[in-house]
PDB file of N, CA and C in Angstrom:
ATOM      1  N   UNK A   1      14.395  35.101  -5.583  1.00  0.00           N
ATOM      2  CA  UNK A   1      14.391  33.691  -5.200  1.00  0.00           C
ATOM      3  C   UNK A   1      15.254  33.500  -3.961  1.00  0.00           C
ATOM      4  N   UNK A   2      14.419  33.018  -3.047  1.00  0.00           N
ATOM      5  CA  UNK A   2      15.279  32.666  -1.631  1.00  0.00           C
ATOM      6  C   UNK A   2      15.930  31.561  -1.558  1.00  0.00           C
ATOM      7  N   UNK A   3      17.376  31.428  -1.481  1.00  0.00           N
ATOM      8  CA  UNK A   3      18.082  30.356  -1.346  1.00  0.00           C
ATOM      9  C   UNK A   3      18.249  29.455   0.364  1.00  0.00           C
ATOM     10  N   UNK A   4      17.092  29.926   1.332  1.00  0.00           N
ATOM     11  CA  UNK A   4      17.205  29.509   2.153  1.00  0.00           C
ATOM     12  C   UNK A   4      16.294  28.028   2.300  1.00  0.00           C
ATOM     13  N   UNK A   5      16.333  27.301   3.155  1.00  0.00           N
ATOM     14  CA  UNK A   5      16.101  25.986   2.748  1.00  0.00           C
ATOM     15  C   UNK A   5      14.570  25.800   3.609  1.00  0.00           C
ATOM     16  N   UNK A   6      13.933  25.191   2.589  1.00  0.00           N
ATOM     17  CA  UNK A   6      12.437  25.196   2.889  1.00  0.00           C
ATOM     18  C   UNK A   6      11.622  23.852   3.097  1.00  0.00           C
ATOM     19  N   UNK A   7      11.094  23.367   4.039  1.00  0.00           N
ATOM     20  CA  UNK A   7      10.529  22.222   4.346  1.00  0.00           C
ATOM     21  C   UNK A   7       9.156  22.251   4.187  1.00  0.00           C
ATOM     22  N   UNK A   8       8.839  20.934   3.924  1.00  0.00           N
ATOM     23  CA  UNK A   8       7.132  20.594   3.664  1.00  0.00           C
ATOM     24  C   UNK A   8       6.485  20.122   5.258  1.00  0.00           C
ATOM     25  N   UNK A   9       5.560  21.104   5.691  1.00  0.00           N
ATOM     26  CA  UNK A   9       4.989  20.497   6.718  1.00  0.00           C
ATOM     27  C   UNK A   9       4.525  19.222   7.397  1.00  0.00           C
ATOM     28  N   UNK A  10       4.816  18.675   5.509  1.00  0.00           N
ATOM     29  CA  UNK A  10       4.045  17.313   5.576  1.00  0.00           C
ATOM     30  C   UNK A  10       4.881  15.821   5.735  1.00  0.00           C
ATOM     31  N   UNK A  11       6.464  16.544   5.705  1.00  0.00           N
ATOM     32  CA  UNK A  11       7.222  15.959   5.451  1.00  0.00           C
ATOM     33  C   UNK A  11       7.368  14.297   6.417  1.00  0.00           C
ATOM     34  N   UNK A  12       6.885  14.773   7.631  1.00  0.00           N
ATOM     35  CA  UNK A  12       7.049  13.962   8.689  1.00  0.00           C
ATOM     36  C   UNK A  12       6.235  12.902   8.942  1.00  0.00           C
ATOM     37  N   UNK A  13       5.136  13.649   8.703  1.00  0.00           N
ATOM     38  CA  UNK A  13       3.938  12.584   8.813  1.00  0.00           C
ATOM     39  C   UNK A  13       4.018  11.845   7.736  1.00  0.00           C
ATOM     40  N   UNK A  14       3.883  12.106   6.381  1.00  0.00           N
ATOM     41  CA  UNK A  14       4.295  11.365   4.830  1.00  0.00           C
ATOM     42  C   UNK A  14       5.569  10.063   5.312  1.00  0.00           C
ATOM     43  N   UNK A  15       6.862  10.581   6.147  1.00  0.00           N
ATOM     44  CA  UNK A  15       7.917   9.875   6.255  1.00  0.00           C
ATOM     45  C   UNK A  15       7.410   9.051   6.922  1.00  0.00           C
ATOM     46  N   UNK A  16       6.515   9.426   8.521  1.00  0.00           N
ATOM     47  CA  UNK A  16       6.488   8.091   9.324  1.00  0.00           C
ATOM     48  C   UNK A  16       5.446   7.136   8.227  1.00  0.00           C
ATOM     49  N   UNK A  17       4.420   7.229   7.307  1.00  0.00           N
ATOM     50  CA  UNK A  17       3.188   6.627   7.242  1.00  0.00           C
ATOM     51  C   UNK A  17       3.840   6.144   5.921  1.00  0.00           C
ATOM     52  N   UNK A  18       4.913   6.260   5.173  1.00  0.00           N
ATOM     53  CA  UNK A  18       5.820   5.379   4.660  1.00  0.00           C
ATOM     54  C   UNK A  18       6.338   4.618   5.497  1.00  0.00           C
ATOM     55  N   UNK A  19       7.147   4.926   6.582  1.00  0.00           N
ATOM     56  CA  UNK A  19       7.956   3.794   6.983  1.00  0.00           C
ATOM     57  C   UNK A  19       7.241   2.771   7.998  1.00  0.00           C
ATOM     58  N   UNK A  20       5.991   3.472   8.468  1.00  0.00           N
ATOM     59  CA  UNK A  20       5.249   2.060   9.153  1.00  0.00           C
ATOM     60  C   UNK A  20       4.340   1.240   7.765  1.00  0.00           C
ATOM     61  N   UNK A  21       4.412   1.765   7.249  1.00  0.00           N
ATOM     62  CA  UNK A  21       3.544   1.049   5.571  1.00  0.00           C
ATOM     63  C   UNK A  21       4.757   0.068   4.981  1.00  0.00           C
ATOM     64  N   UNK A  22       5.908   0.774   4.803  1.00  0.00           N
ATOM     65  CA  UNK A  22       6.948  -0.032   4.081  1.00  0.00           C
ATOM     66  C   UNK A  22       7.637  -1.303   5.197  1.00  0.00           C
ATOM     67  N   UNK A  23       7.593  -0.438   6.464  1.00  0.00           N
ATOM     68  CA  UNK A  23       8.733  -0.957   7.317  1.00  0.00           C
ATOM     69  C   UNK A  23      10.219  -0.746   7.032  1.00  0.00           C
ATOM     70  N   UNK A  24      10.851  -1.139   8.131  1.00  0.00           N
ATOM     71  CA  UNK A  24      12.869  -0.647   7.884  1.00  0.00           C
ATOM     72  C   UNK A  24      13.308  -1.680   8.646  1.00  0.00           C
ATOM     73  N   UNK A  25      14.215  -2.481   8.759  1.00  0.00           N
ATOM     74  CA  UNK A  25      14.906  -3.285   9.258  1.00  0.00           C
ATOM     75  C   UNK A  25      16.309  -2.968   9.015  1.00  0.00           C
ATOM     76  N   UNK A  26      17.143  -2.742  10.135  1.00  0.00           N
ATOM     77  CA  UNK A  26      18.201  -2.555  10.530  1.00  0.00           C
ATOM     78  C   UNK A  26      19.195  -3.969  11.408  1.00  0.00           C
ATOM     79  N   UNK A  27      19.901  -4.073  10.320  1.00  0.00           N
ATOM     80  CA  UNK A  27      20.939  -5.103  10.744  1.00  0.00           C
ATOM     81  C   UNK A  27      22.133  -5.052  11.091  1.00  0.00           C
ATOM     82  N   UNK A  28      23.023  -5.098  12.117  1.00  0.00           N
ATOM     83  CA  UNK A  28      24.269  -4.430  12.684  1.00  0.00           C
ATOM     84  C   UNK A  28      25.092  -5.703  12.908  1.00  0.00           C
ATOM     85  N   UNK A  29      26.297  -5.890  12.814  1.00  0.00           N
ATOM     86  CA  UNK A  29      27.441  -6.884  13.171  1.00  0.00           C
ATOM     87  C   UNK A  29      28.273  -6.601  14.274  1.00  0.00           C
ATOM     88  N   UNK A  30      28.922  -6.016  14.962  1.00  0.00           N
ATOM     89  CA  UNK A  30      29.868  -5.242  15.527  1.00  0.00           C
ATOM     90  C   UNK A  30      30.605  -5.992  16.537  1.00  0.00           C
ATOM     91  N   UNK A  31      31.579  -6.314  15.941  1.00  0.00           N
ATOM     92  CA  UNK A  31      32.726  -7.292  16.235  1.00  0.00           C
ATOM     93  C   UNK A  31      33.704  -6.261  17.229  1.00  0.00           C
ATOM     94  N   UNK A  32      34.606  -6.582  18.483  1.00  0.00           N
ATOM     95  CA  UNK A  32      35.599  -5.782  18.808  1.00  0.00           C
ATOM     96  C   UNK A  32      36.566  -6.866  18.757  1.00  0.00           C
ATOM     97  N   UNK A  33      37.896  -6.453  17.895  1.00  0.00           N
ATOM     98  CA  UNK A  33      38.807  -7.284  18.373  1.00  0.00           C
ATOM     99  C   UNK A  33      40.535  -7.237  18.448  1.00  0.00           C
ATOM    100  N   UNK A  34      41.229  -7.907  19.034  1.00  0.00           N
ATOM    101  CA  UNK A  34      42.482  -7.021  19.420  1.00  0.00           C
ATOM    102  C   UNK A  34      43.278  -7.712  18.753  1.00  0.00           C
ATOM    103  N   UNK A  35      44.406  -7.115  18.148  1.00  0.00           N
ATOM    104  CA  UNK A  35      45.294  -8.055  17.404  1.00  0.00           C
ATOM    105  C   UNK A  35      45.109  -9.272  16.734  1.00  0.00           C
ATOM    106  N   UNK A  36      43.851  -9.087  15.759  1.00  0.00           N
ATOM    107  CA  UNK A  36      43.080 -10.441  14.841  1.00  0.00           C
ATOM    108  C   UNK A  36      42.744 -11.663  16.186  1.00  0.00           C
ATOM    109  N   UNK A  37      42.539 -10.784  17.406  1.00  0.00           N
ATOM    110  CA  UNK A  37      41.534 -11.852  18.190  1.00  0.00           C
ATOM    111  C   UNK A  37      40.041 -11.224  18.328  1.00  0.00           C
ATOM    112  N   UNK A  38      39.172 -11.937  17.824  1.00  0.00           N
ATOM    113  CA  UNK A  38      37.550 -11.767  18.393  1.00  0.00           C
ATOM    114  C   UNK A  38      37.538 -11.762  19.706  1.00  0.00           C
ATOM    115  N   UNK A  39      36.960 -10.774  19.909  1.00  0.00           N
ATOM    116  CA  UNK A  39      36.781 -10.604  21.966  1.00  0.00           C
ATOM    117  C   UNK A  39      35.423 -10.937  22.005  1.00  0.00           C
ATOM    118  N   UNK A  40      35.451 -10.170  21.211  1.00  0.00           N
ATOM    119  CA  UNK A  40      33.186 -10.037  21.608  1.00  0.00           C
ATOM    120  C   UNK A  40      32.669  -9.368  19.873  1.00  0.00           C
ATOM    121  N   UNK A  41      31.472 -10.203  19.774  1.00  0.00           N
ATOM    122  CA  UNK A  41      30.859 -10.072  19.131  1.00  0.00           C
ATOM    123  C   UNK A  41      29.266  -9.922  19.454  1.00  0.00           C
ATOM    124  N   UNK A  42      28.649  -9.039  18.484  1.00  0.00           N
ATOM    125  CA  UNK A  42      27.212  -8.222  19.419  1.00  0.00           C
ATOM    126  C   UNK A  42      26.675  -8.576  17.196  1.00  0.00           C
ATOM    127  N   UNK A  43      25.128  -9.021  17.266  1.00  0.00           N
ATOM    128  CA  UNK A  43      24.820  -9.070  16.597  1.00  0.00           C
ATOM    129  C   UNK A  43      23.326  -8.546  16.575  1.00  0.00           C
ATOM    130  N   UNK A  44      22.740  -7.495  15.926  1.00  0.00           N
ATOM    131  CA  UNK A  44      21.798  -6.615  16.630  1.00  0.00           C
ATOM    132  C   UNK A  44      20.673  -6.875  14.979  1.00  0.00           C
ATOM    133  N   UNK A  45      19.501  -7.127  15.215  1.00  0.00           N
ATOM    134  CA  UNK A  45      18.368  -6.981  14.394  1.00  0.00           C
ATOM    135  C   UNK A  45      17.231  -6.136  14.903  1.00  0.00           C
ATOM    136  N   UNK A  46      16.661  -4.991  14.148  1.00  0.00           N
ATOM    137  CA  UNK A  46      15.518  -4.240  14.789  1.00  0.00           C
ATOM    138  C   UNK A  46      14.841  -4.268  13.679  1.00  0.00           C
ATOM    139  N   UNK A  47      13.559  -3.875  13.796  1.00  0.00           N
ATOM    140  CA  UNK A  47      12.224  -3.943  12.845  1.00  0.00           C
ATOM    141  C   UNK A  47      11.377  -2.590  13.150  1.00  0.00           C
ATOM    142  N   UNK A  48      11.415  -1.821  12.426  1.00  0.00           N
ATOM    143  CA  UNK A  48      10.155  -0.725  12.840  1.00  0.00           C
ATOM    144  C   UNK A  48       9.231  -1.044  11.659  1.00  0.00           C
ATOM    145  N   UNK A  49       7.950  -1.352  11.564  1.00  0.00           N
ATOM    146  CA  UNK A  49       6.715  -1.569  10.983  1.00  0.00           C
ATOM    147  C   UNK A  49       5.589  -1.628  11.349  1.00  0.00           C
ATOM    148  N   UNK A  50       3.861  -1.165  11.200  1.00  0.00           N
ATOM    149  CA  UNK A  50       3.337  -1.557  11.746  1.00  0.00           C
ATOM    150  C   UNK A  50       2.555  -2.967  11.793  1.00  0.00           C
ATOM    151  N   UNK A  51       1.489  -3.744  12.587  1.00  0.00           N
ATOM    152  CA  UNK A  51       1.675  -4.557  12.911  1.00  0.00           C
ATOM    153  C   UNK A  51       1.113  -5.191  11.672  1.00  0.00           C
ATOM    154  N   UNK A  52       0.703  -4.695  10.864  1.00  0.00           N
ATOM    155  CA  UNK A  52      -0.441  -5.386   9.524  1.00  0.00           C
ATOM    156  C   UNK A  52       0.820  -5.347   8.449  1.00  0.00           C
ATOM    157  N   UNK A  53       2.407  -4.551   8.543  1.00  0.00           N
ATOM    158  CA  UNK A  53       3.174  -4.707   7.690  1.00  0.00           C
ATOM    159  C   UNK A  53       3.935  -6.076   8.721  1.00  0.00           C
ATOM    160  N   UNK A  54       4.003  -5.704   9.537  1.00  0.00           N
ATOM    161  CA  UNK A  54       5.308  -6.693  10.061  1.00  0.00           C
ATOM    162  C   UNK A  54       4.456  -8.217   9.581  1.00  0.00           C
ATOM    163  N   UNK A  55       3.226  -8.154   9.659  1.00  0.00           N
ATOM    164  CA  UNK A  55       2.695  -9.673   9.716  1.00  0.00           C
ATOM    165  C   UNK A  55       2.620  -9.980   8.203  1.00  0.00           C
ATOM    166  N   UNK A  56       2.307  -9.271   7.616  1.00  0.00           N
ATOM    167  CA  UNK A  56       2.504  -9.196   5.739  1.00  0.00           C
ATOM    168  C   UNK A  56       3.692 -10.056   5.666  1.00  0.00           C
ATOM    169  N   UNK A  57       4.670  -9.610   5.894  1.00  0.00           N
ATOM    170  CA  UNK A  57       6.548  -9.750   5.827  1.00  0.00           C
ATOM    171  C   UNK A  57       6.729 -10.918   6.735  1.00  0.00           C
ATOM    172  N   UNK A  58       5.878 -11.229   7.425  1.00  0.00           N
ATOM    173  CA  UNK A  58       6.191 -12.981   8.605  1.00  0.00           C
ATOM    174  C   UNK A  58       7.231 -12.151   9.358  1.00  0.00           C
ATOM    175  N   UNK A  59       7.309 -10.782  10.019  1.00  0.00           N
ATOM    176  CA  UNK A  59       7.922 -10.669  11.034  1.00  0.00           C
ATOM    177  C   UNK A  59       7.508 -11.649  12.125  1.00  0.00           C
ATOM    178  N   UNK A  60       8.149 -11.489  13.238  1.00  0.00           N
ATOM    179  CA  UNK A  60       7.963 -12.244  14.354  1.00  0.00           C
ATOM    180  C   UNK A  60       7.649 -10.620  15.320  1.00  0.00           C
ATOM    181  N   UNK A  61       6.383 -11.427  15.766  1.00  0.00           N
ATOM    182  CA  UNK A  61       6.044 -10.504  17.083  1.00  0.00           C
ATOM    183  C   UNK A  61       6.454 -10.361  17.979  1.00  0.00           C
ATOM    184  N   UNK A  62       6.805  -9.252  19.263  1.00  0.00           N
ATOM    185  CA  UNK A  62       6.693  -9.355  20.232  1.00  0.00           C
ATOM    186  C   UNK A  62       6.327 -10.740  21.719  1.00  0.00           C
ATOM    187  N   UNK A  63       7.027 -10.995  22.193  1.00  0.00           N
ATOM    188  CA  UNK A  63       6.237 -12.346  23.101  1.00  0.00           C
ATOM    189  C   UNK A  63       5.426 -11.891  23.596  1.00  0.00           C
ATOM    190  N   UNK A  64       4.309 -12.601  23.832  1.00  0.00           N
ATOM    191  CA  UNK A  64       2.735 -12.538  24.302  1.00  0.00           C
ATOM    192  C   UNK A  64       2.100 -11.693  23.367  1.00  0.00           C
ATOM    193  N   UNK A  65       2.195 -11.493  22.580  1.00  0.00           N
ATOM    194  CA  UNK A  65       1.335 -10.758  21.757  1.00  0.00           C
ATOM    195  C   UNK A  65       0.401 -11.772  21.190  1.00  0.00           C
ATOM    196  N   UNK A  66      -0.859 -11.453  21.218  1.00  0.00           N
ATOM    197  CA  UNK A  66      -1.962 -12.281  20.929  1.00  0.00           C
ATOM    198  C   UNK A  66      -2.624 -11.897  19.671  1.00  0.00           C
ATOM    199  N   UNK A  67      -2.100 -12.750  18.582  1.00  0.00           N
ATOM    200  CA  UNK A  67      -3.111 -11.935  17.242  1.00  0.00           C
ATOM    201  C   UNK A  67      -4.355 -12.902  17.173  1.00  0.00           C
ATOM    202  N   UNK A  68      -4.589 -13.523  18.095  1.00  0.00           N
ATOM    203  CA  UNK A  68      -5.863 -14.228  17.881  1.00  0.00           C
ATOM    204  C   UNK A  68      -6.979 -13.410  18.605  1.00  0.00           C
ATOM    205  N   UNK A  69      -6.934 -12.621  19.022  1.00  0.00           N
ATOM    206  CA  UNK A  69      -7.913 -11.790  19.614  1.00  0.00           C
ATOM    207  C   UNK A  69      -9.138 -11.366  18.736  1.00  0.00           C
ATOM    208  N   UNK A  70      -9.989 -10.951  18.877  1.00  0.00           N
ATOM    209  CA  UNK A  70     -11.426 -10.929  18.365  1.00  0.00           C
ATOM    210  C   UNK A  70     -10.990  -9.359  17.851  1.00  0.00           C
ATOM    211  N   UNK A  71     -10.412  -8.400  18.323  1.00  0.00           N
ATOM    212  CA  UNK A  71     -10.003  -7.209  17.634  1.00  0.00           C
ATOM    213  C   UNK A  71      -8.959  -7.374  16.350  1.00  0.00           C
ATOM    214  N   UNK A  72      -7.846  -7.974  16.571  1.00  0.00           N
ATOM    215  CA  UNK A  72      -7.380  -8.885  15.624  1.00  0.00           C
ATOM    216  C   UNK A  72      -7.778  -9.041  14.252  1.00  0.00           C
ATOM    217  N   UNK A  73      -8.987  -9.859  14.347  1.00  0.00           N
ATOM    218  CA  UNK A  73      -9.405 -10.758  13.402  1.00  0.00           C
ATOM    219  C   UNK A  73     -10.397  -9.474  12.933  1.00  0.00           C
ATOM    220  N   UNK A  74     -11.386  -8.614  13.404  1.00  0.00           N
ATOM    221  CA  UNK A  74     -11.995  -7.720  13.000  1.00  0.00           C
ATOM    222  C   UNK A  74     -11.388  -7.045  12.159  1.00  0.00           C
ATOM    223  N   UNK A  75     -10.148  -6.633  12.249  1.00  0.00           N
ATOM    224  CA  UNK A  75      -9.402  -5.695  11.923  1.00  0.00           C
ATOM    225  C   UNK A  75      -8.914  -5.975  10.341  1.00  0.00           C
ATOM    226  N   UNK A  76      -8.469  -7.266  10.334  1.00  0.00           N
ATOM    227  CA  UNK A  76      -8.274  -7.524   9.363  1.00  0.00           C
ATOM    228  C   UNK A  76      -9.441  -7.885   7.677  1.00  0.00           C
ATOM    229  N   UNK A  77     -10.152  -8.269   9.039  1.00  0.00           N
ATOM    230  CA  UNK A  77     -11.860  -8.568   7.597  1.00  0.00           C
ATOM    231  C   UNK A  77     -12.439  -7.599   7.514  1.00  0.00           C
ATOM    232  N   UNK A  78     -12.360  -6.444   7.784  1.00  0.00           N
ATOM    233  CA  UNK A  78     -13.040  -4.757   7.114  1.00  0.00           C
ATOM    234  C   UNK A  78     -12.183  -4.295   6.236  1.00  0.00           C
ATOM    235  N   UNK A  79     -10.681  -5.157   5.562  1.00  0.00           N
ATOM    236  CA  UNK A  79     -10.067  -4.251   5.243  1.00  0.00           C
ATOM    237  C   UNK A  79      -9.499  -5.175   3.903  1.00  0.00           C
ATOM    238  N   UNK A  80      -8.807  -4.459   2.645  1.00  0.00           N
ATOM    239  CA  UNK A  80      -8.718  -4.896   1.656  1.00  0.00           C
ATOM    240  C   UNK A  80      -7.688  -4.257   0.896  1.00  0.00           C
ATOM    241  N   UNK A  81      -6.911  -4.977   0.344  1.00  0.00           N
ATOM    242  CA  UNK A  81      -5.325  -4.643  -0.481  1.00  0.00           C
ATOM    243  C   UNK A  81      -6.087  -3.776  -2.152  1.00  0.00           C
ATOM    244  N   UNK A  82      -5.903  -2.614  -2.220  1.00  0.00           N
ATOM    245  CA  UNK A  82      -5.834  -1.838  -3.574  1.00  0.00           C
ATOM    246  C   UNK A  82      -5.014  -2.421  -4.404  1.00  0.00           C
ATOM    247  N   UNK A  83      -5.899  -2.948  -5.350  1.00  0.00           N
ATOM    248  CA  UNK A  83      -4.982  -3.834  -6.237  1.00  0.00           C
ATOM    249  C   UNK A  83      -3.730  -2.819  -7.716  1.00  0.00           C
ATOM    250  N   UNK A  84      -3.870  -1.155  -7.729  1.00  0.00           N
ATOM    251  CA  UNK A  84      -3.260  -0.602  -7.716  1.00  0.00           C
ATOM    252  C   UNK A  84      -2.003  -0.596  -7.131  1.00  0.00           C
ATOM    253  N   UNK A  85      -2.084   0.197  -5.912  1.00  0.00           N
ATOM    254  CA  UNK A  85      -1.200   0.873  -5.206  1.00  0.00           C
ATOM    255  C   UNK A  85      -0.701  -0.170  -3.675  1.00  0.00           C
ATOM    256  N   UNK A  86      -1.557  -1.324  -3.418  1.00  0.00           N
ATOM    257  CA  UNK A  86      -1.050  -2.343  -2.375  1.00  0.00           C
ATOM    258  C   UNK A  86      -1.640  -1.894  -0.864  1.00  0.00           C
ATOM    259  N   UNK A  87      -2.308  -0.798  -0.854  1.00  0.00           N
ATOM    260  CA  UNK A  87      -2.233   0.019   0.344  1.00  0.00           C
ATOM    261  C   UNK A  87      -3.855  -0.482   0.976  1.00  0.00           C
ATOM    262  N   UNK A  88      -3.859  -0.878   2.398  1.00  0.00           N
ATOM    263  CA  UNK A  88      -4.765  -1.383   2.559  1.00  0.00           C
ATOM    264  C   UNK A  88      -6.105  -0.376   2.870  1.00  0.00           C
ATOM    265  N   UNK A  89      -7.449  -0.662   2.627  1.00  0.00           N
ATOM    266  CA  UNK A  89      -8.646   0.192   2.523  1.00  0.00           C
ATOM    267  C   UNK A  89      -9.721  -0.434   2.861  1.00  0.00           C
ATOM    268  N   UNK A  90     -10.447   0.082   3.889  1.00  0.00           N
ATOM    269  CA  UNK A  90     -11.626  -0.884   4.059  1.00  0.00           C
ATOM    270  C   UNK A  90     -12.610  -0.996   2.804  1.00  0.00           C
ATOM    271  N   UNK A  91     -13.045  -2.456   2.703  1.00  0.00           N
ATOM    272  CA  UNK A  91     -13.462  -2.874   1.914  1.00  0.00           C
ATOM    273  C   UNK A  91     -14.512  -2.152   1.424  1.00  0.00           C
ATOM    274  N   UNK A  92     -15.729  -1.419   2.256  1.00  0.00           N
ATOM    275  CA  UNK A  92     -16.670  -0.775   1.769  1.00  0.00           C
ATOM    276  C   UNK A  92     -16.227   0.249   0.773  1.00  0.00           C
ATOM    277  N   UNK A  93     -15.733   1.367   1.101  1.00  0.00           N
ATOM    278  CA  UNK A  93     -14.765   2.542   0.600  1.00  0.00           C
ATOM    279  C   UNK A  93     -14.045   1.995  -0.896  1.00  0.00           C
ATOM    280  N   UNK A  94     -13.369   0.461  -0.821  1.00  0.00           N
ATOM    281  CA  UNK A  94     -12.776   0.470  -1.923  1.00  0.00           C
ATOM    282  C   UNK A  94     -13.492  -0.222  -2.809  1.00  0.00           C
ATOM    283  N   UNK A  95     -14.836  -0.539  -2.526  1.00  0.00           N
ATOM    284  CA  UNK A  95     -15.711  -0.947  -3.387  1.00  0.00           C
ATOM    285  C   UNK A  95     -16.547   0.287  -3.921  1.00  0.00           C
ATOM    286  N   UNK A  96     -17.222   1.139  -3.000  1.00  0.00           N
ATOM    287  CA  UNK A  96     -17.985   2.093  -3.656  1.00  0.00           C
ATOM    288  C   UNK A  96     -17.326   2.897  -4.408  1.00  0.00           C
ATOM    289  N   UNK A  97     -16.320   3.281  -3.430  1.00  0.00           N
ATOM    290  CA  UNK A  97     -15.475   4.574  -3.970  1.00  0.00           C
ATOM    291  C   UNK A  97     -14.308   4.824  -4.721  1.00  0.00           C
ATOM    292  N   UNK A  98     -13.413   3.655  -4.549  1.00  0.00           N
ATOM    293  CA  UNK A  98     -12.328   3.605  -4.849  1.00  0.00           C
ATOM    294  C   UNK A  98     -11.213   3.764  -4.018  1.00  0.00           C
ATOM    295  N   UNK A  99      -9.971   4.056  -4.046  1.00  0.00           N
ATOM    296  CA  UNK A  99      -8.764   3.626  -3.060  1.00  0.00           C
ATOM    297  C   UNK A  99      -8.259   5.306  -3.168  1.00  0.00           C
ATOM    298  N   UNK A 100      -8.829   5.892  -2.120  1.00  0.00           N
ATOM    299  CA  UNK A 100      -7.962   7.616  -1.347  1.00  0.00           C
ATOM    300  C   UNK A 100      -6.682   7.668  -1.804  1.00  0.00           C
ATOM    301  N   UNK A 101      -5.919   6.706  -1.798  1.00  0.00           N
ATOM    302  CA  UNK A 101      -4.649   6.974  -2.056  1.00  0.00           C
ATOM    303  C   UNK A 101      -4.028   7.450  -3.407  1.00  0.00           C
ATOM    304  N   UNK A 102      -4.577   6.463  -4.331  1.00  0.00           N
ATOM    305  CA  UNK A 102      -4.196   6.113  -5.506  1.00  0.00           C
ATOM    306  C   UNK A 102      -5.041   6.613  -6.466  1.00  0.00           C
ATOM    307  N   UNK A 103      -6.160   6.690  -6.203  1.00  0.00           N
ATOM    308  CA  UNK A 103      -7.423   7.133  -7.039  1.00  0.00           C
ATOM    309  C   UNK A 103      -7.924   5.807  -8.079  1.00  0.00           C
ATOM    310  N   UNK A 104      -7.170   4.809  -7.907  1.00  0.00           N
ATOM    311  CA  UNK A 104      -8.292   3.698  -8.586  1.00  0.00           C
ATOM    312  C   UNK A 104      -9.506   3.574  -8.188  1.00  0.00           C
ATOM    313  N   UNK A 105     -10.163   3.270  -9.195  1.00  0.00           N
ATOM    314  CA  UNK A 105     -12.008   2.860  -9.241  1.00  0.00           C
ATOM    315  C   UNK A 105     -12.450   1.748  -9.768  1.00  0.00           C
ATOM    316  N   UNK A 106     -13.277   1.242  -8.846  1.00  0.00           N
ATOM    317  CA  UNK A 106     -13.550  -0.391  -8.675  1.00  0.00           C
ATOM    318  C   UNK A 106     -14.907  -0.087  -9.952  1.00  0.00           C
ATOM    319  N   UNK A 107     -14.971  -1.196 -10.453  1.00  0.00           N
ATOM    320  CA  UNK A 107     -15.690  -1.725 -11.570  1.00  0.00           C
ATOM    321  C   UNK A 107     -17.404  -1.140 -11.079  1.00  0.00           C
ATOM    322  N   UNK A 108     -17.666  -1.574  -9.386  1.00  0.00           N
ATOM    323  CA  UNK A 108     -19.116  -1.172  -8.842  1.00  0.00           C
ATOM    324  C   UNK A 108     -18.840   0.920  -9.130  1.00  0.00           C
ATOM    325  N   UNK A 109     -18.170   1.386  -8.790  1.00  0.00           N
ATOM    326  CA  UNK A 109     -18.165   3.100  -9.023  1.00  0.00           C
ATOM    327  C   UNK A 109     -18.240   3.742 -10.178  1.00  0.00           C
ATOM    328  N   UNK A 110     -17.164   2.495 -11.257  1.00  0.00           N
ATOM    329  CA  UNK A 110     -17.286   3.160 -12.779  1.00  0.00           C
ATOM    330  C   UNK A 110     -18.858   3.060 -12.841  1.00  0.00           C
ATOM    331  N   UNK A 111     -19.825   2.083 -12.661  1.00  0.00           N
ATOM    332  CA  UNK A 111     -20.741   1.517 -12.959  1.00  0.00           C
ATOM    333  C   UNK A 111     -21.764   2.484 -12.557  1.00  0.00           C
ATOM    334  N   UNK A 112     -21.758   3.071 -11.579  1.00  0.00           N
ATOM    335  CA  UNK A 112     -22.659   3.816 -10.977  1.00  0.00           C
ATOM    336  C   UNK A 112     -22.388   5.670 -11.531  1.00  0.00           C
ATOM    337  N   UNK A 113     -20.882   5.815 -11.749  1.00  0.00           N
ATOM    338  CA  UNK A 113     -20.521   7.228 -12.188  1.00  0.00           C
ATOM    339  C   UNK A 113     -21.671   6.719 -13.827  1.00  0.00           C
ATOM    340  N   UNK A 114     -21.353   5.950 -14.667  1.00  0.00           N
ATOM    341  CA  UNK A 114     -22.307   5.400 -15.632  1.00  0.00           C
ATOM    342  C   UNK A 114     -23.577   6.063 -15.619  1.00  0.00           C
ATOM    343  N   UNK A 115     -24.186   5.722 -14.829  1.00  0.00           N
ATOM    344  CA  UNK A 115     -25.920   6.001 -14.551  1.00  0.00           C
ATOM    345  C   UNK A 115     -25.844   7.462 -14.324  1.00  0.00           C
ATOM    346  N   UNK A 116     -25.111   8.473 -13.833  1.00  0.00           N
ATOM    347  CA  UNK A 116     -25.006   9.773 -13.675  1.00  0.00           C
ATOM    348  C   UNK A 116     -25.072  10.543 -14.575  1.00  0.00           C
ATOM    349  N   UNK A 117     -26.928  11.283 -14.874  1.00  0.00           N
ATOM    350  CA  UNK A 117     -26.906  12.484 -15.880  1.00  0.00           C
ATOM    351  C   UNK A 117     -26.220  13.420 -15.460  1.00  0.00           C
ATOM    352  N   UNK A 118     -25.504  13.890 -16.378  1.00  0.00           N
ATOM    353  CA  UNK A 118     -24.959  15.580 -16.251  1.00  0.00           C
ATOM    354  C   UNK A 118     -26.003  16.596 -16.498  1.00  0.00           C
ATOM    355  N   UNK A 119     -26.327  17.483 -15.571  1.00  0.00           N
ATOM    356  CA  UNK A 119     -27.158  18.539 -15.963  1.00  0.00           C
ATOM    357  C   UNK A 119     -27.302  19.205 -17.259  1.00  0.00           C
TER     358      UNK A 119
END
């Protein structure tokens, strides 16, 4: 048994496609001050998410960012929350097939695995 330390290839990609799925928000205070006087104070908020989490959560966008755009709005009506696992799936897929992620199966797939003779 090798006690040397072993990583999952997958580790990275799994981490980012959690943290743009979950999102992270980082909140900082950082006061400098001299002899119980406040000199300066710096108050810092960042958001990493992507844009279908940040808007989930009522982040605030970017200025000029246009979610009224016709890509926008497409984007969002092909696609559908796994009532499992939360993770979004275009609607076709999570109707026929069920949700990749999680392996739930929509009521139309049980229905049809149903009708399937086994040899």
């Amino acid at each position: 048994m090798s006690l040397q330390p072993q990583r999952d290839k997958n580790d990275l990609l799994s981490s980012l496609e959690r943290i743009l799925d979950k999102g992270v928000v980082i909140n900082a205070d950082i006061l400098v001050s001299v002899a119980g006087v406040e000199l300066l104070g710096i108050k810092i908020r960042a958001a990493l998410a992507s844009f279908e989490t940040a808007a989930r959560y009522g982040l605030e966008f970017p200025s000029g960012t246009n979610i009224n755009t016709e890509t926008w709005q497409k984007m969002n009506s092909n696609v559908e929350t796994c009532p499992e696992c939360q993770k979004k799936v275009e609607k076709e897929e999570l109707l026929e097939d069920g949700c990749p992620w999680c392996g739930w199966i929509s009521a139309r797939s049980k229905k049809k695995m149903a009708y399937v003779i086994p040899p």
